[in-house]
N, C-alpha and C. Protein backbone atom coordinates (compact mmCIF):
# COMPACT_ATOMS: atom_id res chain seq x y z
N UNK A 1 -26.57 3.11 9.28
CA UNK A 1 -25.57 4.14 9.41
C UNK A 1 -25.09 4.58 8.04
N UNK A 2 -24.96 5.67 8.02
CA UNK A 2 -24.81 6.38 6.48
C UNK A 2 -23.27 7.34 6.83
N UNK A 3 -22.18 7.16 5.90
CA UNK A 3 -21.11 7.93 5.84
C UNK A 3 -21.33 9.24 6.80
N UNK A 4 -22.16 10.01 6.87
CA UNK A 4 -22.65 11.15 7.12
C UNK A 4 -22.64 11.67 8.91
N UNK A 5 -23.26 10.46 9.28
CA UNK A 5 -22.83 10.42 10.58
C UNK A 5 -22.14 10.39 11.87
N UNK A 6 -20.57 10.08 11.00
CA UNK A 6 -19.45 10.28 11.62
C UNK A 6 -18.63 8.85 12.41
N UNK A 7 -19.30 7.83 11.10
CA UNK A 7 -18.85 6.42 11.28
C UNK A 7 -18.05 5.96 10.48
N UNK A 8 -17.99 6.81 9.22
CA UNK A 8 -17.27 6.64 8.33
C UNK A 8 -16.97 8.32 8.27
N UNK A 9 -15.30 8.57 7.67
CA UNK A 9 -14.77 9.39 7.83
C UNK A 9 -13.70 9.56 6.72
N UNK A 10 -13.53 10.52 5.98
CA UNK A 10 -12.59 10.80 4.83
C UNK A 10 -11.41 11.25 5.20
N UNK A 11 -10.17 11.18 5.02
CA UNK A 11 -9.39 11.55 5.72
C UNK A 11 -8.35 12.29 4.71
N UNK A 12 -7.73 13.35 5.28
CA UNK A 12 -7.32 14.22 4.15
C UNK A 12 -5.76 13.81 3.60
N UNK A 13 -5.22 14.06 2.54
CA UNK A 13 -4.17 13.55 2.35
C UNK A 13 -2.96 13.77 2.83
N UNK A 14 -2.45 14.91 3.32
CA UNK A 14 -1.32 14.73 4.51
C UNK A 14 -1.48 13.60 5.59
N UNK A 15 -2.69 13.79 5.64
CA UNK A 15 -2.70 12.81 7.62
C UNK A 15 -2.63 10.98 6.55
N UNK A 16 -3.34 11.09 5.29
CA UNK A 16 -3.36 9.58 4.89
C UNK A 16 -1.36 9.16 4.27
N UNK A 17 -0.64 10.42 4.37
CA UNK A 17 0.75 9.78 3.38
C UNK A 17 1.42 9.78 4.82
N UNK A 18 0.82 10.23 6.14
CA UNK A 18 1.22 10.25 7.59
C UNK A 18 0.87 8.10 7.85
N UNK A 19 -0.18 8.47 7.66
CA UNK A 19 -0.79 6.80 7.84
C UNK A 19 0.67 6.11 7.47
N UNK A 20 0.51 5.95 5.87
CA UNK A 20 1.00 5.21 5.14
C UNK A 20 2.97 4.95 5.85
N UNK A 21 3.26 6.15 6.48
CA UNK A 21 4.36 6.07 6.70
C UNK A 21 4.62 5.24 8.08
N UNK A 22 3.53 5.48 8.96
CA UNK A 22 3.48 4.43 10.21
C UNK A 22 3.61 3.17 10.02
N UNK A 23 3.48 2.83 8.76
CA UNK A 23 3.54 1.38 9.03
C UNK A 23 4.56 0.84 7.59
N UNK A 24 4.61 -0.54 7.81
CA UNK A 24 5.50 -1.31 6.55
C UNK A 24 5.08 -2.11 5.87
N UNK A 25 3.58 -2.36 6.07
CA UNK A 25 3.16 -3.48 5.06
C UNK A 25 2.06 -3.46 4.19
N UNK A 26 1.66 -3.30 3.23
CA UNK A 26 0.75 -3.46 2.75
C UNK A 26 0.31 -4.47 1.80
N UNK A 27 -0.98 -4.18 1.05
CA UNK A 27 -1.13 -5.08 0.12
C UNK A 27 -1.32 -4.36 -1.45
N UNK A 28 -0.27 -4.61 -2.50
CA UNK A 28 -0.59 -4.36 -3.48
C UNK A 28 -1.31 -4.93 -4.75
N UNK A 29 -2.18 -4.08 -5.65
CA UNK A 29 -2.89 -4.61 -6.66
C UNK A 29 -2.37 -4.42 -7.72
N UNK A 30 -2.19 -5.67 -8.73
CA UNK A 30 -1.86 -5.21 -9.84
C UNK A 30 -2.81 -6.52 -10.79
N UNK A 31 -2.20 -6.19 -12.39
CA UNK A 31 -3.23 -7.32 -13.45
C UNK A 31 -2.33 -8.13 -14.27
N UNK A 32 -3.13 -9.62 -13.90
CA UNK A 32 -1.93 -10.17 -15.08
C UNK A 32 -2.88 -11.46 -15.57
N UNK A 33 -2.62 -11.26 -16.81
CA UNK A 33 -3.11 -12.38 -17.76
C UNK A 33 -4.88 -11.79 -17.57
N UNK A 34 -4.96 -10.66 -17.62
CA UNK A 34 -6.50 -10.14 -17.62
C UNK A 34 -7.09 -10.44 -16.00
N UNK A 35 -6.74 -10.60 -15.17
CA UNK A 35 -7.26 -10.82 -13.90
C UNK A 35 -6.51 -9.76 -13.30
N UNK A 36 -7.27 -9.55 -12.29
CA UNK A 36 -6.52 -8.89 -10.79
C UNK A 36 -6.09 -10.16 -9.46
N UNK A 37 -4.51 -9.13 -9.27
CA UNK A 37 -4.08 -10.11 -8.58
C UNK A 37 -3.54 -8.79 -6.83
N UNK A 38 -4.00 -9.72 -5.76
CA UNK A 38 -3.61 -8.24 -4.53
C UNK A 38 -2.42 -9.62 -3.75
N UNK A 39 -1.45 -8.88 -3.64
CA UNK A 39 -0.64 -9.48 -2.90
C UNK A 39 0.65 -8.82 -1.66
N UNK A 40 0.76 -9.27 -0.60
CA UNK A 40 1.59 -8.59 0.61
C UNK A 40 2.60 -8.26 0.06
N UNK A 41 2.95 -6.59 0.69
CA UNK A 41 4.17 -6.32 0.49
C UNK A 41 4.63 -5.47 1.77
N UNK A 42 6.24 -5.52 1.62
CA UNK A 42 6.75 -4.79 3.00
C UNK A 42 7.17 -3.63 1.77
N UNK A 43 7.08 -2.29 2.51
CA UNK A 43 7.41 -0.76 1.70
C UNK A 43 7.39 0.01 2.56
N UNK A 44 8.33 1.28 2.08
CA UNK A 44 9.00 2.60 2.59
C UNK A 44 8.26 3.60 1.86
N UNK A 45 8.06 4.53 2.32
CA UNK A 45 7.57 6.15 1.59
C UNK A 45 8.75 6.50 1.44
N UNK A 46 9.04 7.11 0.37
CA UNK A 46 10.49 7.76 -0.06
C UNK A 46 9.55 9.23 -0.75
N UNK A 47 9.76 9.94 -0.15
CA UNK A 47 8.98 11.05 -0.62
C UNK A 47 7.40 10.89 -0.87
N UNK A 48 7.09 11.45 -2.38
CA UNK A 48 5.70 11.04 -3.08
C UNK A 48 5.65 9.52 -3.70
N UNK A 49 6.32 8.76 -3.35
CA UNK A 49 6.00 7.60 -4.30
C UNK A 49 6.89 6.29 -3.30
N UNK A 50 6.39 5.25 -2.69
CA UNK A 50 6.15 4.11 -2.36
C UNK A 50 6.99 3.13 -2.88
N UNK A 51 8.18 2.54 -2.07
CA UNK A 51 9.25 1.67 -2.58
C UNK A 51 9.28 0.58 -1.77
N UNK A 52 9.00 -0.47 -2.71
CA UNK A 52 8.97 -2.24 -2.21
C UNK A 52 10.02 -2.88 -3.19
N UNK A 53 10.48 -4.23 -2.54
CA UNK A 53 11.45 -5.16 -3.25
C UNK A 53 10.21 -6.26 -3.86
N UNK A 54 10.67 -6.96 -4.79
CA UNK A 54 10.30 -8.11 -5.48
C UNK A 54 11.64 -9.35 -5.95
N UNK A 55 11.19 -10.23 -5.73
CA UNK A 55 11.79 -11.64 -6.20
C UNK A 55 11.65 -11.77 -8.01
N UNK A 56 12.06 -12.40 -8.98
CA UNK A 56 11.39 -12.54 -10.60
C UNK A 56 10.31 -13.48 -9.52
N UNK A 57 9.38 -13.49 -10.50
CA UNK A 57 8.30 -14.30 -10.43
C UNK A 57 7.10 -13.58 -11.00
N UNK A 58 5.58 -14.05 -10.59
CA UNK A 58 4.58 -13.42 -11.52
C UNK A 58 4.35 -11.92 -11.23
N UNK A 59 5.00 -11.56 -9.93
CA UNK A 59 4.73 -10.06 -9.94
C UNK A 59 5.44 -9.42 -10.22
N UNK A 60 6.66 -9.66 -10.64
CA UNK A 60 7.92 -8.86 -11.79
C UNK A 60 7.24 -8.61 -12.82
N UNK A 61 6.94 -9.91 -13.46
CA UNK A 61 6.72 -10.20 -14.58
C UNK A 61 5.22 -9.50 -15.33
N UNK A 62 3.90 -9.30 -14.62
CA UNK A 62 2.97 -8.34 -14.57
C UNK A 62 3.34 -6.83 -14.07
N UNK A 63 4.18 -6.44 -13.24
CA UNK A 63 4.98 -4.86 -13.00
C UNK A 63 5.30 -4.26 -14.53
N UNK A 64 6.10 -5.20 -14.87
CA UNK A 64 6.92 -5.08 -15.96
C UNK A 64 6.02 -4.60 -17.66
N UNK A 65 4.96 -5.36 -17.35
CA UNK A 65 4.00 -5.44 -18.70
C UNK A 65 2.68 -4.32 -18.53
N UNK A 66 2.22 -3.94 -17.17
CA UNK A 66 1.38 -3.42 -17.16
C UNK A 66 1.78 -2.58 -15.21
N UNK A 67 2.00 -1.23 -15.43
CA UNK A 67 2.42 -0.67 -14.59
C UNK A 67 1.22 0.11 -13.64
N UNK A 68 -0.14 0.12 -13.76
CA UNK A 68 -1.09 0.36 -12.88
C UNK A 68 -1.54 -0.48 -12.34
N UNK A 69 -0.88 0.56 -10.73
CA UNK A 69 -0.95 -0.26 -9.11
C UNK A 69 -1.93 0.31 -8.40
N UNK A 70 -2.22 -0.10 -7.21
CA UNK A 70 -2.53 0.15 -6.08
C UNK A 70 -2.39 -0.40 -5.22
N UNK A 71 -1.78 0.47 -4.07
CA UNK A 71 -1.55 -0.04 -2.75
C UNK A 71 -2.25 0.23 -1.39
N UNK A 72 -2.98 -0.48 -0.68
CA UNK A 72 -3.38 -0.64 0.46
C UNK A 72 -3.16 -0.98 1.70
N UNK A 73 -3.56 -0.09 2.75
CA UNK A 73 -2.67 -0.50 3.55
C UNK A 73 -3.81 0.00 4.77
N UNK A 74 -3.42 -0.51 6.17
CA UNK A 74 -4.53 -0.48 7.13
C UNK A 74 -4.47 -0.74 8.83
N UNK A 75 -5.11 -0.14 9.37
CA UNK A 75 -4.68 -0.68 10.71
C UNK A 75 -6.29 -0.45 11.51
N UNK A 76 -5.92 -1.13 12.72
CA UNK A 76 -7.29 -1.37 13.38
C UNK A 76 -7.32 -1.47 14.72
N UNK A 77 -8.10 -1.22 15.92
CA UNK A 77 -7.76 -1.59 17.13
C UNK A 77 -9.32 -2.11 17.96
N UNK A 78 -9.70 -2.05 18.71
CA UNK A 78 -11.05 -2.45 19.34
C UNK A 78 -11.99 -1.44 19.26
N UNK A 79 -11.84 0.20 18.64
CA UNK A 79 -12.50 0.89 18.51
C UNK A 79 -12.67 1.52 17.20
N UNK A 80 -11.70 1.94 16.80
CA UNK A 80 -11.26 2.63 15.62
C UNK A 80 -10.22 1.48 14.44
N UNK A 81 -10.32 2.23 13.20
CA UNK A 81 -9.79 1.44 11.84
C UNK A 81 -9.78 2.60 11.03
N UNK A 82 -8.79 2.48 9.69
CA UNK A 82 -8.58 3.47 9.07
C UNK A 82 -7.73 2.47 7.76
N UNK A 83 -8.09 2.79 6.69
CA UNK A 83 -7.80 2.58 5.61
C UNK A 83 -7.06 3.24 4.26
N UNK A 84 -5.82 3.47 3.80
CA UNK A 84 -5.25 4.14 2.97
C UNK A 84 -4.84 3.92 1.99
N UNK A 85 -5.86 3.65 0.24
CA UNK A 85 -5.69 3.28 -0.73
C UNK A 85 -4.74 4.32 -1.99
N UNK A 86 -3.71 3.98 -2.10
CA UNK A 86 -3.05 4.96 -3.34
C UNK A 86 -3.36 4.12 -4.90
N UNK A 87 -3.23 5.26 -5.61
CA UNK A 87 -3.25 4.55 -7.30
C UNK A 87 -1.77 5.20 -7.34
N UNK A 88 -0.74 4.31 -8.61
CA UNK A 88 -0.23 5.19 -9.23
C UNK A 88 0.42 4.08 -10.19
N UNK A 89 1.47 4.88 -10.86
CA UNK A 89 2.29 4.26 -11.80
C UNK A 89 3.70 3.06 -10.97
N UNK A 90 3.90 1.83 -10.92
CA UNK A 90 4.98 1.08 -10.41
C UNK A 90 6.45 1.37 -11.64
N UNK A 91 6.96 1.50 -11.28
CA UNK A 91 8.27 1.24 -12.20
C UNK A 91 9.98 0.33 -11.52
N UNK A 92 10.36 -0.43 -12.18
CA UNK A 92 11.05 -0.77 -11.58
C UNK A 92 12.55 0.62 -11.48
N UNK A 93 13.10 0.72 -10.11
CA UNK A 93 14.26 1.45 -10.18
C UNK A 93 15.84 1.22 -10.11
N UNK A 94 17.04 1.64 -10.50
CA UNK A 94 18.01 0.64 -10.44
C UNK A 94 18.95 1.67 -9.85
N UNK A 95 19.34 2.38 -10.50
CA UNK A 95 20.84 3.56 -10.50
C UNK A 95 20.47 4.64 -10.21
N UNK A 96 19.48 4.95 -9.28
CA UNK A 96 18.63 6.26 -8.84
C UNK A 96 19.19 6.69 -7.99
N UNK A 97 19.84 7.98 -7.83
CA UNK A 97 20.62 8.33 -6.51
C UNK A 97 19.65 7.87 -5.00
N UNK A 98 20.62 7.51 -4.18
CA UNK A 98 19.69 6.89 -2.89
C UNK A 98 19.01 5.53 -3.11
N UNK A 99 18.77 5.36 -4.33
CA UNK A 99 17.89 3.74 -4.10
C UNK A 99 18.69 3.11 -3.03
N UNK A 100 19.87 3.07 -2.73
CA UNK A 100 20.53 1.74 -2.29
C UNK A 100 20.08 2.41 -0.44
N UNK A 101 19.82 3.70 -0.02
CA UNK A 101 19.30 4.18 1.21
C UNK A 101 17.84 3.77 1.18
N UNK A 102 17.40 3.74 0.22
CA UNK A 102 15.61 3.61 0.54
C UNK A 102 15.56 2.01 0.77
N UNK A 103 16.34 1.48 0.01
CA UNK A 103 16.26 -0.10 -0.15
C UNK A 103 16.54 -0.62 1.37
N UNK A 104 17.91 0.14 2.17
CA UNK A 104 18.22 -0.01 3.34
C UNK A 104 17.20 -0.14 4.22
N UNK A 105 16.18 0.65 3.93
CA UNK A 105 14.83 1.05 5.37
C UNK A 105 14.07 -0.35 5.14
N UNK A 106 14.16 -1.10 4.11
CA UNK A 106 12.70 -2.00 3.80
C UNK A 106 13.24 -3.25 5.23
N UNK A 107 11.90 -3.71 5.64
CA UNK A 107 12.14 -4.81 6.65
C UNK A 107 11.54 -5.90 5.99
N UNK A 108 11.97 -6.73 5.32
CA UNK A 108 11.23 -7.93 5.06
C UNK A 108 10.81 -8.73 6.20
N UNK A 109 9.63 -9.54 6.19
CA UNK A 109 9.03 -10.57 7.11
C UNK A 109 9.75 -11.79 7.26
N UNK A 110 10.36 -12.00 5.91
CA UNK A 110 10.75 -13.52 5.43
C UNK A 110 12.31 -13.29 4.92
N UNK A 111 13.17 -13.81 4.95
CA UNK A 111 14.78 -13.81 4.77
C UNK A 111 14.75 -14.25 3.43
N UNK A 112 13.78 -13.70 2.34
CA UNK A 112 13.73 -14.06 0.64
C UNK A 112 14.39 -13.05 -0.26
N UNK A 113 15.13 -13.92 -1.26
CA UNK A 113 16.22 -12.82 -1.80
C UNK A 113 15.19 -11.88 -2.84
N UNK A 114 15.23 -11.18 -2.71
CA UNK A 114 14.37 -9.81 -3.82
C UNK A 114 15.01 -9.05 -4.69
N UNK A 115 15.57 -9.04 -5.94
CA UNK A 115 16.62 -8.23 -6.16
C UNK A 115 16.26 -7.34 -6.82
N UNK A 116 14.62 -7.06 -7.30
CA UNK A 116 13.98 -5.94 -8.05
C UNK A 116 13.58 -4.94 -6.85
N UNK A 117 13.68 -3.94 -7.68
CA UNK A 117 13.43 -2.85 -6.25
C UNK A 117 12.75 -1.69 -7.38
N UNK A 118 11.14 -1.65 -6.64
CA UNK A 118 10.31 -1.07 -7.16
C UNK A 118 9.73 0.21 -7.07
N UNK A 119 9.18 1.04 -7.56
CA UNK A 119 8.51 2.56 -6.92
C UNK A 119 7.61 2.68 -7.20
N UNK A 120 6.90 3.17 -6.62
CA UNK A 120 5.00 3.53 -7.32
C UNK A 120 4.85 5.10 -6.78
N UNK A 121 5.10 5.71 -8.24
CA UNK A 121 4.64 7.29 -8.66
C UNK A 121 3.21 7.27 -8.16
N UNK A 122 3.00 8.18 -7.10
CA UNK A 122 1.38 7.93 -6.61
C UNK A 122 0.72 8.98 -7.23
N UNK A 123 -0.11 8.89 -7.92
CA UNK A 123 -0.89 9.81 -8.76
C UNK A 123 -2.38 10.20 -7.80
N UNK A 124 -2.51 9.44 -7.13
CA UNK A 124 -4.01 9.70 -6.18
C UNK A 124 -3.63 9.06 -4.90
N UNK A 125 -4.39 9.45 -3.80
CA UNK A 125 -3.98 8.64 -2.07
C UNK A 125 -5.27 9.35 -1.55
N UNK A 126 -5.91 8.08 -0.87
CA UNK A 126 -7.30 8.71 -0.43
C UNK A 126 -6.91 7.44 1.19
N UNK A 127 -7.78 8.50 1.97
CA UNK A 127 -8.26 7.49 2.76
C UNK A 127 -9.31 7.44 3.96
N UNK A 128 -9.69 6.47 4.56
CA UNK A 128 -10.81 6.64 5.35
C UNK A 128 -10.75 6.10 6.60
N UNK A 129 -11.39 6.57 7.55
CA UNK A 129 -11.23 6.56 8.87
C UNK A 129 -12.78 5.74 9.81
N UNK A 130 -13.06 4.97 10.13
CA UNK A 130 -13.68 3.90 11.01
C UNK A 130 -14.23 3.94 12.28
N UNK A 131 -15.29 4.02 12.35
CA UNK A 131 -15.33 3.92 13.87
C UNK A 131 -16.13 2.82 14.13
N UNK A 132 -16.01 1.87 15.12
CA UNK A 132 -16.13 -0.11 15.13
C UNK A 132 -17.49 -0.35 15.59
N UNK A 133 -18.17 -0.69 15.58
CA UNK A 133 -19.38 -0.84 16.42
C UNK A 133 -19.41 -3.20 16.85
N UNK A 134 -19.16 -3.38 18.01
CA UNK A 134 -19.09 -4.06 17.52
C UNK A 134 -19.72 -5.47 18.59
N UNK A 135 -21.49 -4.49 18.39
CA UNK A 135 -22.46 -4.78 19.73
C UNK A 135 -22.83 -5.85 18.68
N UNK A 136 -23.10 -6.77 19.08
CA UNK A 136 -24.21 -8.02 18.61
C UNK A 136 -25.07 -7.56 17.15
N UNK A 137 -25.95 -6.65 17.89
CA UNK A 137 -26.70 -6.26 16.98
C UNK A 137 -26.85 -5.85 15.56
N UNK A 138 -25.60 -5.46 15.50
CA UNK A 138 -24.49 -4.95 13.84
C UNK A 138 -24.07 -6.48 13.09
N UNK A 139 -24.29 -7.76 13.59
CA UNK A 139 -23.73 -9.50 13.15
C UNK A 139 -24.76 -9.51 12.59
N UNK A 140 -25.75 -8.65 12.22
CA UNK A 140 -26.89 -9.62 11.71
C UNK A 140 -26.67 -9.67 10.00
């Protein structure tokens, strides 16, 4: 099966910042100490650019030193899957009119105190759309 066929599917960027807003969790990428590191996050769309909390720890601390992200994010069911990767710039935000409303929407998973509150300027958002096949014959 080749992209072409209508198994794999590009999906245009309104319907992918539509994706992104259905849901609250993703996984973000960032680099530290010369490696790549992808780790869960709960986040809000606040317009063009993507707002999550952080704890200090190593992903403050890599945000802070080297600000190109990406965030991923995804959903799936017994037929269909769809995938929505953004690039952009992270910055931490503090005294931004509304931060303290955007911060309001975030649902954390875990009752962990976070007191950095982050944004990612999305400079690119692509995404792709799935269709499952998921007869025997495709395990090989």
């Amino acid at each position: 099966m080749t992209r072409g066929d209508g198994v794999v599917s590009k999906i245009g960027r309104e319907e992918s910042w539509q994706l992104l807003r259905s849901t609250s969790f993703g996984r973000i990428g960032y680099r530290l100490r010369g490696r790549t590191r992808i780790t869960p996050v709960n986040y809000v769309v606040d317009g063009s650019r993507i707002v999550f909390r952080t704890a200090e720890g190593s992903k403050f601390f890599a945000l802070k030193i080297e600000d190109d992200v990406a965030l991923q994010t995804d959903h799936y069911d017994e037929d269909h899957a769809w995938s929505v990767l953004v690039h952009g710039i992270a910055r931490e935000i503090t005294d931004e009119p509304g931060t303290a409303d955007v911060v309001a929407r975030l649902r954390p998973w875990v009752p962990t105190r976070k007191d950095h509150v982050f944004a990612i300027d999305v400079d690119k958002v692509r995404g792709r759309r799935f269709v499952l096949d998921r007869s025997p014959d495709w395990a090989i």
